[in-house]
Protein backbone atom coordinates (compact mmCIF):
# COMPACT_ATOMS: atom_id res chain seq x y z
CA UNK A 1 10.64 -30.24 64.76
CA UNK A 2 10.80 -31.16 60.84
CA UNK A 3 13.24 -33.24 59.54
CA UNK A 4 13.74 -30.93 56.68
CA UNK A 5 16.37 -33.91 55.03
CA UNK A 6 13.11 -36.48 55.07
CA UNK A 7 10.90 -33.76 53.51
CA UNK A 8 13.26 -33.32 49.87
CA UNK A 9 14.08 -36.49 49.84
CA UNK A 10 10.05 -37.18 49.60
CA UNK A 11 9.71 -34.06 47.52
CA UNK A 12 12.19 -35.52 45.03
CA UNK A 13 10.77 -38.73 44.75
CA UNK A 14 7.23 -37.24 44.33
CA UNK A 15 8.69 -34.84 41.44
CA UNK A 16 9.71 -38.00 39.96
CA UNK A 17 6.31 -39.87 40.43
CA UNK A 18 4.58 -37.04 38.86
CA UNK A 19 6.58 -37.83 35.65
CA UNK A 20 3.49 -40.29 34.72
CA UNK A 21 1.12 -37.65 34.18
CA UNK A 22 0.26 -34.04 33.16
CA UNK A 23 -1.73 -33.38 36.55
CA UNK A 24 -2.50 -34.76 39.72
CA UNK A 25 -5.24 -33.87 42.73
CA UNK A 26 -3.87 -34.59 45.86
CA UNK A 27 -5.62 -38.12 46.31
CA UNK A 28 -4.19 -39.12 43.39
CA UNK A 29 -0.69 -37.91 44.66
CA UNK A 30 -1.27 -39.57 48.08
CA UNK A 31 -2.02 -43.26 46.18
CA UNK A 32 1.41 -43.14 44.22
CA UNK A 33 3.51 -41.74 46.65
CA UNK A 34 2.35 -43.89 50.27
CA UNK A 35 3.44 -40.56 51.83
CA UNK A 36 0.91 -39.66 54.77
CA UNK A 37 -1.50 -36.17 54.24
CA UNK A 38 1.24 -34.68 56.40
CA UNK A 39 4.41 -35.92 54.72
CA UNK A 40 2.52 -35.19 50.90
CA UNK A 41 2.07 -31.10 52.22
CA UNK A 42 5.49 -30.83 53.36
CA UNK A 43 6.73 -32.69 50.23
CA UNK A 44 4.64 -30.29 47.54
CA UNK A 45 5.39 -26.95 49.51
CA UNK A 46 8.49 -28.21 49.54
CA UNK A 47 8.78 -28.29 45.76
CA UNK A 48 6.33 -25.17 45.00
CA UNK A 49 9.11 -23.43 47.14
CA UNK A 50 12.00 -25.03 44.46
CA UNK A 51 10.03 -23.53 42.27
CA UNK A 52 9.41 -27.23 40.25
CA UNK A 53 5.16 -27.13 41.15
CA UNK A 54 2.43 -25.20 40.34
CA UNK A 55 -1.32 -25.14 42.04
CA UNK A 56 -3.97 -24.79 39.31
CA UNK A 57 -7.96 -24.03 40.78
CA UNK A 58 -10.19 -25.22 38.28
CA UNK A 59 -13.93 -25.75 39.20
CA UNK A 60 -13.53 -29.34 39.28
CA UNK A 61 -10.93 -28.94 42.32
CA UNK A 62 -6.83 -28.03 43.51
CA UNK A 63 -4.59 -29.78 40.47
CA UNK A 64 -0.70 -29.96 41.41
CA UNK A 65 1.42 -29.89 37.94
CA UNK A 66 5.22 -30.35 37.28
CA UNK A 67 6.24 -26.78 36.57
């Protein structure tokens, strides 16, 4: 199954990554983190579910903010 200890400690040191900017898309998050596609989805629904992300749909794309 998940290792559900892995997944927040690579959600908290993705919050902490996102520090550098206002907004990220999720190729931008994958480059600063090194987390795989799979590890980066776990790791933002991970915080969205803390509460500490938001999803924003703009016509330009998906942006994942700090909340």
């Amino acid at each position: 199954m998940f290792n559900t200890q892995l997944i927040k400690q690579n959600s908290l040191r993705l919050y902490h990554l996102m520090k550098g900017m206002y907004r990220y898309t999720f190729n931008e998050l994958e480059k600063i983190s090194s987390l795989t596609s799979t590890e980066l989805c776990l790791a933002l629904l991970e915080l969205q579910r803390q509460g500490r992300l938001v999803f924003r749909k703009t016509d330009a794309g998906i942006y994942y903010e700090r909340a």
